[in-house]
N, C-alpha and C. Protein backbone atom coordinates (compact mmCIF):
# COMPACT_ATOMS: atom_id res chain seq x y z
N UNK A 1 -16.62 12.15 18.77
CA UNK A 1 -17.73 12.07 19.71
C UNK A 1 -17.15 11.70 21.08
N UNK A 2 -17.50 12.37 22.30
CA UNK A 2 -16.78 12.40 23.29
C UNK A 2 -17.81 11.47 24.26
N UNK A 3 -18.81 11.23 24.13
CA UNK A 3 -19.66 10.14 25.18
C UNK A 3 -19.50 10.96 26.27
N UNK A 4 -19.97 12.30 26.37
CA UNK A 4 -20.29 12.81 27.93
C UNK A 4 -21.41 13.36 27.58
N UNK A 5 -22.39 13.09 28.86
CA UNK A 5 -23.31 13.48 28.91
C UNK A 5 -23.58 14.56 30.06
N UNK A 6 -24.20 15.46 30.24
CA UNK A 6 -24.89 16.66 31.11
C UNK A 6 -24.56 16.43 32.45
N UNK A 7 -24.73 15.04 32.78
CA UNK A 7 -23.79 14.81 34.56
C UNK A 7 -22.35 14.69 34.22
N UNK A 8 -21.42 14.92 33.25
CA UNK A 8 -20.00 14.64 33.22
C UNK A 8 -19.78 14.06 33.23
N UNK A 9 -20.74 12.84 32.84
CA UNK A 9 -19.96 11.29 32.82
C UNK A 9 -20.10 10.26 31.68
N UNK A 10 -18.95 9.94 31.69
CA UNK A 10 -19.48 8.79 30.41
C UNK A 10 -20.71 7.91 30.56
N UNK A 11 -21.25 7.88 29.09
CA UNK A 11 -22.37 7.07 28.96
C UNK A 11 -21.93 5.94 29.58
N UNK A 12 -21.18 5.16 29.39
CA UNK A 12 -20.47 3.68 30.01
C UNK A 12 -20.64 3.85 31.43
N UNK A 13 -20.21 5.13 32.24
CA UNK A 13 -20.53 4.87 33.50
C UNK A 13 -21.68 4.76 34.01
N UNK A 14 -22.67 5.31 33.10
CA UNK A 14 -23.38 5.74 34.20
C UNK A 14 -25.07 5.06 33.52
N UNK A 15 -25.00 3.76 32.72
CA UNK A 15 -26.31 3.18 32.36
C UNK A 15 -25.44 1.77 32.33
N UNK A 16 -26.56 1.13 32.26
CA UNK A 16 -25.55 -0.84 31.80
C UNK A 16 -25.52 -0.95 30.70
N UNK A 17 -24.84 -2.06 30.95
CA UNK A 17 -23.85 -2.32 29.65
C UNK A 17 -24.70 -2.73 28.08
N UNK A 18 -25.97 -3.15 28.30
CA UNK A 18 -26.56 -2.96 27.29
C UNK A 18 -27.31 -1.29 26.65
N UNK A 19 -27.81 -0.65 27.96
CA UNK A 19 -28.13 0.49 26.77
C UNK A 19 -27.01 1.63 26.95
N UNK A 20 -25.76 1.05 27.63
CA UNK A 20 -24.63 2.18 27.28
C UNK A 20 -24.39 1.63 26.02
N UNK A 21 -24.00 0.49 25.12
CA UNK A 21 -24.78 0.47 23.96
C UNK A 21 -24.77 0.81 23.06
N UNK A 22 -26.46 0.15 23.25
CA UNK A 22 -27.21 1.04 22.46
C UNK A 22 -27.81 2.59 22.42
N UNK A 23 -27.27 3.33 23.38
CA UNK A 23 -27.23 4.49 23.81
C UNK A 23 -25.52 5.12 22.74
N UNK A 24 -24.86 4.50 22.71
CA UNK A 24 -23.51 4.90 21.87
C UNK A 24 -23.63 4.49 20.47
N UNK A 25 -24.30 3.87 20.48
CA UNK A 25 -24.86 3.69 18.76
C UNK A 25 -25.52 4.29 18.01
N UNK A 26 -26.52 4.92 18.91
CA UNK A 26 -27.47 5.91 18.51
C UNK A 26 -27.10 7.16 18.33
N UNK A 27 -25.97 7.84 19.27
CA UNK A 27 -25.36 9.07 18.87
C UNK A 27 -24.22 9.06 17.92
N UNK A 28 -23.62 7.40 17.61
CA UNK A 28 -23.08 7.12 16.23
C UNK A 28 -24.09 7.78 15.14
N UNK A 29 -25.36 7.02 14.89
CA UNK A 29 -25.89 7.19 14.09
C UNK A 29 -26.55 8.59 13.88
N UNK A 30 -26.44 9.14 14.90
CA UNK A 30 -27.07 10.89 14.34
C UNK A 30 -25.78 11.12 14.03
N UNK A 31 -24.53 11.34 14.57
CA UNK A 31 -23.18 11.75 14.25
C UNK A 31 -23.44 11.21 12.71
N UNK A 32 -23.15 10.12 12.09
CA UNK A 32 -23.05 9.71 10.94
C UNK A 32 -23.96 10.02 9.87
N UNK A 33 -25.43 9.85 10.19
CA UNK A 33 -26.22 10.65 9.03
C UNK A 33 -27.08 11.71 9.26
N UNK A 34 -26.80 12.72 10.64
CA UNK A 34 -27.10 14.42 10.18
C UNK A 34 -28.30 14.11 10.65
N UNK A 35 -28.77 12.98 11.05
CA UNK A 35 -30.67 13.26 11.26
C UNK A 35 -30.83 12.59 12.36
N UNK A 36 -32.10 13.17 12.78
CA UNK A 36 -32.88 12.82 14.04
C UNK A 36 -33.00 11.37 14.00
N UNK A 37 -32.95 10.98 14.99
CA UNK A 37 -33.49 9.53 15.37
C UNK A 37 -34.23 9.16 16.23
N UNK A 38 -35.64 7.92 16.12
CA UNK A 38 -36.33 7.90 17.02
C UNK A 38 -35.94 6.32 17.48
N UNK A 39 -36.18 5.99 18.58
CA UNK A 39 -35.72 4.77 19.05
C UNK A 39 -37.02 4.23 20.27
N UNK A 40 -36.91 2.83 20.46
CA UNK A 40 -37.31 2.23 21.50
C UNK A 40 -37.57 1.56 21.70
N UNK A 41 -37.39 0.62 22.59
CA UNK A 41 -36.78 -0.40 23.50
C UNK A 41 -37.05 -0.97 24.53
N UNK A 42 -36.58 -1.90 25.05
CA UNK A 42 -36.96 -2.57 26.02
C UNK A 42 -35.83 -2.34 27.34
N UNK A 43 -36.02 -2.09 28.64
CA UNK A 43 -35.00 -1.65 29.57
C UNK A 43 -35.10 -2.42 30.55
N UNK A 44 -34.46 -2.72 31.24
CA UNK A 44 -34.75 -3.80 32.73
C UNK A 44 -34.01 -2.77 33.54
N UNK A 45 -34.98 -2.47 34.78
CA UNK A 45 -34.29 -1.64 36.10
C UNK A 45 -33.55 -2.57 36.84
N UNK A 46 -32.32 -2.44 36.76
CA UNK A 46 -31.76 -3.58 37.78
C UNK A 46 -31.79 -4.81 37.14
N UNK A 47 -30.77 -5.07 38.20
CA UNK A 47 -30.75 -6.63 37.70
C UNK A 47 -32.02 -7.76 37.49
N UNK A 48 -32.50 -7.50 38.78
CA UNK A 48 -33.72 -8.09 38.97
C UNK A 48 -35.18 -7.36 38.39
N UNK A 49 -35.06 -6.02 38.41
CA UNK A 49 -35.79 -4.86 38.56
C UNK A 49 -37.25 -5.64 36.86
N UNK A 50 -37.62 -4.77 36.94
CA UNK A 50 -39.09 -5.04 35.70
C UNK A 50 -38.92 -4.16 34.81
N UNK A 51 -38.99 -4.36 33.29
CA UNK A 51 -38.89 -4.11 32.21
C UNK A 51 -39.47 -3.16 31.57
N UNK A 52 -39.05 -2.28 31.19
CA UNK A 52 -40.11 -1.08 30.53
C UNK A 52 -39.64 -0.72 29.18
N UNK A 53 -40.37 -0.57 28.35
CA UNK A 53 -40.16 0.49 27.43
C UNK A 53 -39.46 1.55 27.32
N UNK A 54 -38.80 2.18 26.64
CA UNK A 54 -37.64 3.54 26.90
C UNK A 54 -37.81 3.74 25.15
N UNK A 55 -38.41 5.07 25.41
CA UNK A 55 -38.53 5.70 23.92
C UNK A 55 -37.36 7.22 23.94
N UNK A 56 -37.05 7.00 23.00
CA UNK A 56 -36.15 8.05 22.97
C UNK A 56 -35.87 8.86 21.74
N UNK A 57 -35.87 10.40 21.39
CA UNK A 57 -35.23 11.27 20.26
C UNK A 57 -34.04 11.82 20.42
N UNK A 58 -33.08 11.39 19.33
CA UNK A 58 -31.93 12.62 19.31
C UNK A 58 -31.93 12.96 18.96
N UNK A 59 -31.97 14.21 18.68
CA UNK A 59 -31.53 15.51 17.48
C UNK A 59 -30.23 16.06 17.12
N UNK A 60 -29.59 16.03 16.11
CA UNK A 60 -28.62 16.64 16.16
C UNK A 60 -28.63 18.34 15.99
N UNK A 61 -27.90 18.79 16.43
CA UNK A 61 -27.37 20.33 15.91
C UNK A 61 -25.84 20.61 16.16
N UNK A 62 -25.62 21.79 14.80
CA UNK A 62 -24.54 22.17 14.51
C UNK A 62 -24.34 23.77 14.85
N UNK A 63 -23.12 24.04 15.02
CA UNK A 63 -22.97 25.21 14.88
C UNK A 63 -22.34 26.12 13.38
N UNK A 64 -21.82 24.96 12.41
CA UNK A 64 -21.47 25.78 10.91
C UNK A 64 -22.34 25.06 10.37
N UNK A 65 -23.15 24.29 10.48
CA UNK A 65 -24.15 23.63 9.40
C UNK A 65 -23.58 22.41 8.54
N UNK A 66 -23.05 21.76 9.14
CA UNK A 66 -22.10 20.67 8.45
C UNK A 66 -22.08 19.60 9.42
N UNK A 67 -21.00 20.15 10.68
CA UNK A 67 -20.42 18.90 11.30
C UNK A 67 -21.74 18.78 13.04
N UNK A 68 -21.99 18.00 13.03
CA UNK A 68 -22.61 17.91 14.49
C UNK A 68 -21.88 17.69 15.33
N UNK A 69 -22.37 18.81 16.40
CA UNK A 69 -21.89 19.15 17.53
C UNK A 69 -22.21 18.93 18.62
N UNK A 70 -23.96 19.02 18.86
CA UNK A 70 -24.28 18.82 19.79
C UNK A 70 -25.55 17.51 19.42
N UNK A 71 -25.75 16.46 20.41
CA UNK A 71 -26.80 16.05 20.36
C UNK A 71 -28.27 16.18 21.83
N UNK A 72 -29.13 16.88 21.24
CA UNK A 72 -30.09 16.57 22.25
C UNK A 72 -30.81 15.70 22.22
N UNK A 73 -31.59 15.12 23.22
CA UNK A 73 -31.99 14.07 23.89
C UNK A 73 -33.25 13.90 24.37
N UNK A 74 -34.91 13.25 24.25
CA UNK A 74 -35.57 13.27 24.73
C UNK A 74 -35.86 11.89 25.11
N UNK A 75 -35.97 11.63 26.14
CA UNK A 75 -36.39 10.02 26.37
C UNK A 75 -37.93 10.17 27.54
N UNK A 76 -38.35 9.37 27.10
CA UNK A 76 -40.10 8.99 27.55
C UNK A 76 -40.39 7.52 27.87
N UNK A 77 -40.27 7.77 29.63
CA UNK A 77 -40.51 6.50 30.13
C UNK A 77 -42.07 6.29 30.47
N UNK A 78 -43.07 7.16 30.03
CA UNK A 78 -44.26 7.25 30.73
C UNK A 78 -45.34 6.01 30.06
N UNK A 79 -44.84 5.80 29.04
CA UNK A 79 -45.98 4.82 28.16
C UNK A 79 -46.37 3.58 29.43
N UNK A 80 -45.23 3.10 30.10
CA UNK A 80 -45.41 2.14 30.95
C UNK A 80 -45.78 2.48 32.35
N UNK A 81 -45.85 3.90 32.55
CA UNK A 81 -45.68 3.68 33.84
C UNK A 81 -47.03 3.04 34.94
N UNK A 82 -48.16 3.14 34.52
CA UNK A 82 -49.13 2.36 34.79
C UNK A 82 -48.50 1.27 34.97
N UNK A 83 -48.43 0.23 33.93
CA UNK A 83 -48.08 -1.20 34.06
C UNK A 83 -46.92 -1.27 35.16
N UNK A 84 -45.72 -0.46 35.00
CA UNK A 84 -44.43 -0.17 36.01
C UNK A 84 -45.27 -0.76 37.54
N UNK A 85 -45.93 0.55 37.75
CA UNK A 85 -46.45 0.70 39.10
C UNK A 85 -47.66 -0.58 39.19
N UNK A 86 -48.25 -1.26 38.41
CA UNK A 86 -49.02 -2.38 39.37
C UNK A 86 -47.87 -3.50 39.64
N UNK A 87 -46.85 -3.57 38.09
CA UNK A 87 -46.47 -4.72 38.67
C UNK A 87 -45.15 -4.47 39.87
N UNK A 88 -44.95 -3.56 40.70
CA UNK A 88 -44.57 -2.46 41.32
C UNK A 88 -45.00 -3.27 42.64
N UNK A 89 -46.45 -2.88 42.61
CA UNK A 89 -47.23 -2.96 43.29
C UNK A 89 -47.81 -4.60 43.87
N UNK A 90 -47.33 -4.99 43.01
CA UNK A 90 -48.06 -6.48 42.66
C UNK A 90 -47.05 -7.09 43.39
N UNK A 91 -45.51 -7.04 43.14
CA UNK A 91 -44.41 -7.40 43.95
C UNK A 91 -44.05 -6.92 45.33
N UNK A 92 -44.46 -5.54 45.38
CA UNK A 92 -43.80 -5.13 46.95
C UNK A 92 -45.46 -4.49 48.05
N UNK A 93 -46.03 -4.73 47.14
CA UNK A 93 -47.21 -4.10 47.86
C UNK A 93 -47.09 -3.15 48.02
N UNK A 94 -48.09 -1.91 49.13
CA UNK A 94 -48.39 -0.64 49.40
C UNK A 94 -47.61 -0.28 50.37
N UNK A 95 -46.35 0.34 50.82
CA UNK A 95 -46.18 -0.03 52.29
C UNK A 95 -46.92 1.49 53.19
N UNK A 96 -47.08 2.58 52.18
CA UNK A 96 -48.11 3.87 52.53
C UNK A 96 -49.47 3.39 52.51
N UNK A 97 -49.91 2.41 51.95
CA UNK A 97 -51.49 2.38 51.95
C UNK A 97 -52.37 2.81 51.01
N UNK A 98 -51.55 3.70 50.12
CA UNK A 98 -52.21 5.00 49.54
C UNK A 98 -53.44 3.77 48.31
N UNK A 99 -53.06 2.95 48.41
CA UNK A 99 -54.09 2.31 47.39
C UNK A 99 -55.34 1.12 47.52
């Protein structure tokens, strides 16, 4: 398992150090037992940043039907994004107005 993802970069570079991870565990675990996995979690944007939910599917696929090759990826940040945006909102205020 090579830990590159679609931008060319290692998972390690390019999320923190907790869901690079649990982000490398999870494509352990489809690598290791052949099946989809559903996941999700808790994420903090930033250091400081506010906490969301991060749901995620991998799928594996093969090309001889044996060894996995590829894993795809769906992750769904939307469950929160309401809550995201008041407490968003609640901290930095409107600076457009729009609300």
């Amino acid at each position: 398992m090579h830990g590159i993802d679609f931008s060319k970069q290692s998972i390690n570079k390019i999320r923190s150090a907790i869901t690079a991870k649990n982000t490398w565990e999870q494509y352990e675990e489809v690598v290791t037992c052949h099946e989809a996995i559903g996941t999700a979690y808790t994420v903090q944007a930033g250091e400081y940043g506010l906490p969301y939910v991060q749901t995620s599917l991998r799928m594996p696929f093969s090309d001889d039907g044996i060894t996995v090759t590829q894993i795809a990826t769906y992750v769904d940040w939307s469950r929160d994004i309401a809550k995201i945006r008041e407490e968003h909102l609640r901290a930095y205020g409107d600076p457009m107005g729009l609300t």
